[in-house]
Protein backbone atom coordinates (compact mmCIF):
# COMPACT_ATOMS: atom_id res chain seq x y z
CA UNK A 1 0.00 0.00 0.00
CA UNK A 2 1.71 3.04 -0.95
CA UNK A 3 1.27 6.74 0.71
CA UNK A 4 -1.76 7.86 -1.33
CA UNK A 5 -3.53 4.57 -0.95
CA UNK A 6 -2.76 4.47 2.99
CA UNK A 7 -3.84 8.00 3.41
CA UNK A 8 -7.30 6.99 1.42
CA UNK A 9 -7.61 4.12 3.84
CA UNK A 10 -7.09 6.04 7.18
CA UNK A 11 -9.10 8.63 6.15
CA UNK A 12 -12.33 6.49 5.26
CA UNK A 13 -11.00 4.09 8.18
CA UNK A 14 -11.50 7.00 10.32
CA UNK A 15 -14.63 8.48 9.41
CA UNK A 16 -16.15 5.07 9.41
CA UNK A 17 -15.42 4.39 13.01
CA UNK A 18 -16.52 7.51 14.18
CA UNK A 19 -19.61 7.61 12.29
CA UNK A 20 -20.07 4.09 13.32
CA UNK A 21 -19.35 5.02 17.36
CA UNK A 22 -21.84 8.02 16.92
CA UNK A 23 -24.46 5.63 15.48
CA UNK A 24 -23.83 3.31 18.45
CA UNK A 25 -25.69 5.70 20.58
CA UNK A 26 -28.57 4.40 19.53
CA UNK A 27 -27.99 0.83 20.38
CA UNK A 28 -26.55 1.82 23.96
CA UNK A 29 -30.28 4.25 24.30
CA UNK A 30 -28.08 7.42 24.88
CA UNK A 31 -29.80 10.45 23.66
CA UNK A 32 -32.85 11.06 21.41
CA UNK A 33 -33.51 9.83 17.82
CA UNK A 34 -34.13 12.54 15.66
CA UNK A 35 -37.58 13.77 14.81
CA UNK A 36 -37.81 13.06 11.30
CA UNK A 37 -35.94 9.62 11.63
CA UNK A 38 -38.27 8.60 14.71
CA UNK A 39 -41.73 9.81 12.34
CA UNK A 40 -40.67 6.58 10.28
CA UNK A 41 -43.64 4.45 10.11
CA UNK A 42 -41.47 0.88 10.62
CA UNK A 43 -38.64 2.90 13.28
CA UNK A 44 -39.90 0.09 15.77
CA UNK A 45 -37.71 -2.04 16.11
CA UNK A 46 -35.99 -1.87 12.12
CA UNK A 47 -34.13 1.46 13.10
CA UNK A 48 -31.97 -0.77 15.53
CA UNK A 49 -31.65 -3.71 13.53
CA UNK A 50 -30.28 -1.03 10.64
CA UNK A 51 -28.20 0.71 13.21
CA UNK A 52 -26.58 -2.90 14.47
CA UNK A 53 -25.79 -4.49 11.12
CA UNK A 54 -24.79 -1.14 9.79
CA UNK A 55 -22.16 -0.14 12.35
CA UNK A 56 -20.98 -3.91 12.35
CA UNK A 57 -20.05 -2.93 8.37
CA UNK A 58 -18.14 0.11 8.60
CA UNK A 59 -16.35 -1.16 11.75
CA UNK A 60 -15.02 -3.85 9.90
CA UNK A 61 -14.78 -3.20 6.18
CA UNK A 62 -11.82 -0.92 6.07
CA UNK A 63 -10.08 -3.66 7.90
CA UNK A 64 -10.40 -6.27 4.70
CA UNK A 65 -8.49 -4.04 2.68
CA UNK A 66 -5.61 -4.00 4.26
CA UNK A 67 -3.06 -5.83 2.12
CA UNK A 68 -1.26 -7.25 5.81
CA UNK A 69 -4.40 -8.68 6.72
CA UNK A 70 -5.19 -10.62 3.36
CA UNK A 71 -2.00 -11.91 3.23
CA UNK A 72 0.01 -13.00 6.58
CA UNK A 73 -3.50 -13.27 8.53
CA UNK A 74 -5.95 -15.35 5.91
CA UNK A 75 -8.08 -16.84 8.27
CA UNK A 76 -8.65 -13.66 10.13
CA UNK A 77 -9.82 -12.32 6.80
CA UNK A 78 -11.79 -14.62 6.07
CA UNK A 79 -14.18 -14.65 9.47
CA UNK A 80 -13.82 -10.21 9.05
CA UNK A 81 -15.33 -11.16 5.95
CA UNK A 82 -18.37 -13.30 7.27
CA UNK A 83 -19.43 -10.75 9.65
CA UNK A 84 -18.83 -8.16 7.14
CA UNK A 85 -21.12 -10.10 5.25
CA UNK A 86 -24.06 -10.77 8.00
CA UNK A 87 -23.80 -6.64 8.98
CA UNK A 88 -24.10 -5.76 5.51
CA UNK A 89 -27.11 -8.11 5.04
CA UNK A 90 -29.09 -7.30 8.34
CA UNK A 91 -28.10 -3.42 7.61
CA UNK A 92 -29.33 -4.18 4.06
CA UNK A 93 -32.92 -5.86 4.71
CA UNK A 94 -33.70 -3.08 7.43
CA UNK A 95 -32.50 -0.08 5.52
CA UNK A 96 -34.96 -1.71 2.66
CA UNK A 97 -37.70 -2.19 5.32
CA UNK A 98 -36.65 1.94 6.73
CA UNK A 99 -36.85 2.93 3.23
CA UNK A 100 -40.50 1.96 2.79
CA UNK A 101 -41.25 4.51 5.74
CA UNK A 102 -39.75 6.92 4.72
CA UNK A 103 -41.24 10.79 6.14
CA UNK A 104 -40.28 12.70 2.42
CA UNK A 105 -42.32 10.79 0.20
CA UNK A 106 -41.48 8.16 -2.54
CA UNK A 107 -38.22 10.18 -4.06
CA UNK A 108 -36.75 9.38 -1.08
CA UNK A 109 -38.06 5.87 -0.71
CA UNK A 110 -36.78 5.10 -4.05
CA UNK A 111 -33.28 6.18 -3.23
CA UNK A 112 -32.76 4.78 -0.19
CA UNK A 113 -34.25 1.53 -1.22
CA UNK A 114 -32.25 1.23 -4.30
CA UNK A 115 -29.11 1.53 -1.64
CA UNK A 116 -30.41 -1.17 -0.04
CA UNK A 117 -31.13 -3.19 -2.65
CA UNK A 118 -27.37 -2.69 -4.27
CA UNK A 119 -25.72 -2.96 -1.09
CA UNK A 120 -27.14 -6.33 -0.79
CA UNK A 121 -26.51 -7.43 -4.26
CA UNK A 122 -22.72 -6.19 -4.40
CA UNK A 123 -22.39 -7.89 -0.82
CA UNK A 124 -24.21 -11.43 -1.79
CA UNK A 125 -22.12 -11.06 -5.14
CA UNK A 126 -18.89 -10.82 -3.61
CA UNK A 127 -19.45 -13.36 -0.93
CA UNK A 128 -20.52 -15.73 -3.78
CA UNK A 129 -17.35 -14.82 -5.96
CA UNK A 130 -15.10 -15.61 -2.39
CA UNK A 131 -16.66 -19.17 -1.90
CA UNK A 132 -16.08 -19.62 -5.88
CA UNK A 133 -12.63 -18.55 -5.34
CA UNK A 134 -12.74 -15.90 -8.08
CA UNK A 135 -11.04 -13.65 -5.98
CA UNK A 136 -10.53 -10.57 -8.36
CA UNK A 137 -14.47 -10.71 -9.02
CA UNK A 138 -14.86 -10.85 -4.90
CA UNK A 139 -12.80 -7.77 -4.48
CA UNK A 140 -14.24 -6.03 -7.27
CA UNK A 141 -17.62 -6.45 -6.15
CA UNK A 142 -16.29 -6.08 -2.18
CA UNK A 143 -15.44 -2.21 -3.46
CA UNK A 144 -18.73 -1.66 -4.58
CA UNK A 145 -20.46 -3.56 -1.13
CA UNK A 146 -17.86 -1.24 0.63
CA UNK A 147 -18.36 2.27 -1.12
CA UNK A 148 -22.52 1.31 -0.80
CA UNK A 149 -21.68 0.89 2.97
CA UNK A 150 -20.03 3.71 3.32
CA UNK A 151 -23.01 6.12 2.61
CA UNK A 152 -23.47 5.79 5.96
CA UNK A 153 -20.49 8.33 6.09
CA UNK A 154 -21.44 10.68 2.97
CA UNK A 155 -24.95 11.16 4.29
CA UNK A 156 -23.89 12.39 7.77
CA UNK A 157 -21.67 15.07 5.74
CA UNK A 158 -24.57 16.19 3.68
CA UNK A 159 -26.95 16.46 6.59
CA UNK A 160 -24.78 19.12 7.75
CA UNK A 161 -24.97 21.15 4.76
CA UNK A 162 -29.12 21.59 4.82
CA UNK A 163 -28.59 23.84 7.99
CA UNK A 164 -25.55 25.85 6.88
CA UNK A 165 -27.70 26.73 3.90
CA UNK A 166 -31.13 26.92 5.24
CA UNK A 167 -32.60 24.25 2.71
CA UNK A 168 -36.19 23.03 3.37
CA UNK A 169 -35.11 19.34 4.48
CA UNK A 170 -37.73 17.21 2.18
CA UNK A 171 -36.06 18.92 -0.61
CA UNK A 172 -32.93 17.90 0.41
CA UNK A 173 -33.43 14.63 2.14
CA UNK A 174 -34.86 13.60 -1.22
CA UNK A 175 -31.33 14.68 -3.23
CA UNK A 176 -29.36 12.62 -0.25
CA UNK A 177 -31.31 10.16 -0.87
CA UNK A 178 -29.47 9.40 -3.97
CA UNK A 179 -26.19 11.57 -3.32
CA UNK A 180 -25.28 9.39 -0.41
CA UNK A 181 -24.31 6.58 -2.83
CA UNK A 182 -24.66 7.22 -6.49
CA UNK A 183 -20.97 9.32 -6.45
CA UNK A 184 -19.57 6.98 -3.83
CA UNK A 185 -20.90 3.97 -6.85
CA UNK A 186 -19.24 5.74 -9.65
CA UNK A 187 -15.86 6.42 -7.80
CA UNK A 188 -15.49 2.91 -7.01
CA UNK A 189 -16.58 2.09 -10.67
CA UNK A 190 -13.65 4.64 -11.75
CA UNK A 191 -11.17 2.73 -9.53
CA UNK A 192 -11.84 -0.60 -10.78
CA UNK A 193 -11.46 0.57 -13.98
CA UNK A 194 -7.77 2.33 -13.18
CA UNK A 195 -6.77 -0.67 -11.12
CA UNK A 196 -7.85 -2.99 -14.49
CA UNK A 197 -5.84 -0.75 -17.05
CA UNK A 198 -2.94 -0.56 -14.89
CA UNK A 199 -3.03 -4.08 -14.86
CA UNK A 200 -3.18 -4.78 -18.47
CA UNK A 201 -0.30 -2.17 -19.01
CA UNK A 202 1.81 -4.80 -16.57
């Protein structure tokens, strides 16, 4: 891993596990849930379930791509991976459930339950590809499982933004909807593609 890709990493690693530690708060029953996520018709019990399997993913994803771990500790990669797997698909079936609840209307259902429905795809994809051993399919489709995931992350920097510019917050819950993930989709897509070429230039 050179300095650009380990820079990448600890960045995401970081704003993962934060994110993820912030989230937690819900689990542990510390503070309130916010109005407009608490208005969702199926909150009870789904918003845990999400918040569980969600902060399992982002607390452990960053970890499989760390070229040490893949190849001096396989077997520790390999059970990362199964529980990356099971907090991806119990984040996955309640953010779909979440989505159908959803307080701004069907834009936003449709965005966030498209996320869902990709995150679980790219996840069930790559664990498929791993038990295949077709292992540049499973990372390829890990990257996309991953960069889904990590709209966790992207969404809690927009949310910001709708205060700072006094935006109505349907209006802009429905755009985050999709912003959360589409970019973070189409920069994985773009790495892939680099890490590909460079490959056939070898």
């Amino acid at each position: 891993m050179n300095s650009r890709d380990w820079l990448c990493w600890s960045v995401a690693g970081f704003l993962c596990a934060g994110i993820a530690l912030f989230s937690a708060r819900y689990l542990l029953l510390i503070g309130s849930v916010p109005s407009e996520i608490a208005a969702n018709a199926f909150a009870n019990p789904w918003l845990l379930i999400h918040v569980a399997g969600a902060v399992t993913a982002l607390l452990v994803g960053p970890l499989q791509f760390l070229p040490a771990i893949r190849a001096r500790l396989a077997r520790l990669h390999r059970w990362l991976g199964r529980i990356y797997v099971i907090g991806c698909l119990v984040g996955g079936v309640a953010g779909f459930v979440l989505a159908l609840g959803a307080t701004s209307g069907p834009i936003s259902t449709a965005g966030f339950g498209m996320l869902a429905i990709l995150w679980l795809a790219t996840t069930s994809l790559a664990w498929r590809a791993a038990m295949r051993q077709r292992f540049v399919a499973h990372r390829a489709w890990m990257v996309r499982s991953f960069a889904l995931a990590f709209a966790a992350v992207t969404l809690r920097l927009y949310l910001p933004l709708v205060d700072v510019f006094a935006l109505p917050f349907d209006d802009a819950y429905r755009a985050i909807s999709f912003l959360s993930w589409v970019p973070n989709l189409l920069v994985a897509e773009l790495f892939l593609r680099a890490g590909r070429r460079r490959a056939a230039l070898a």
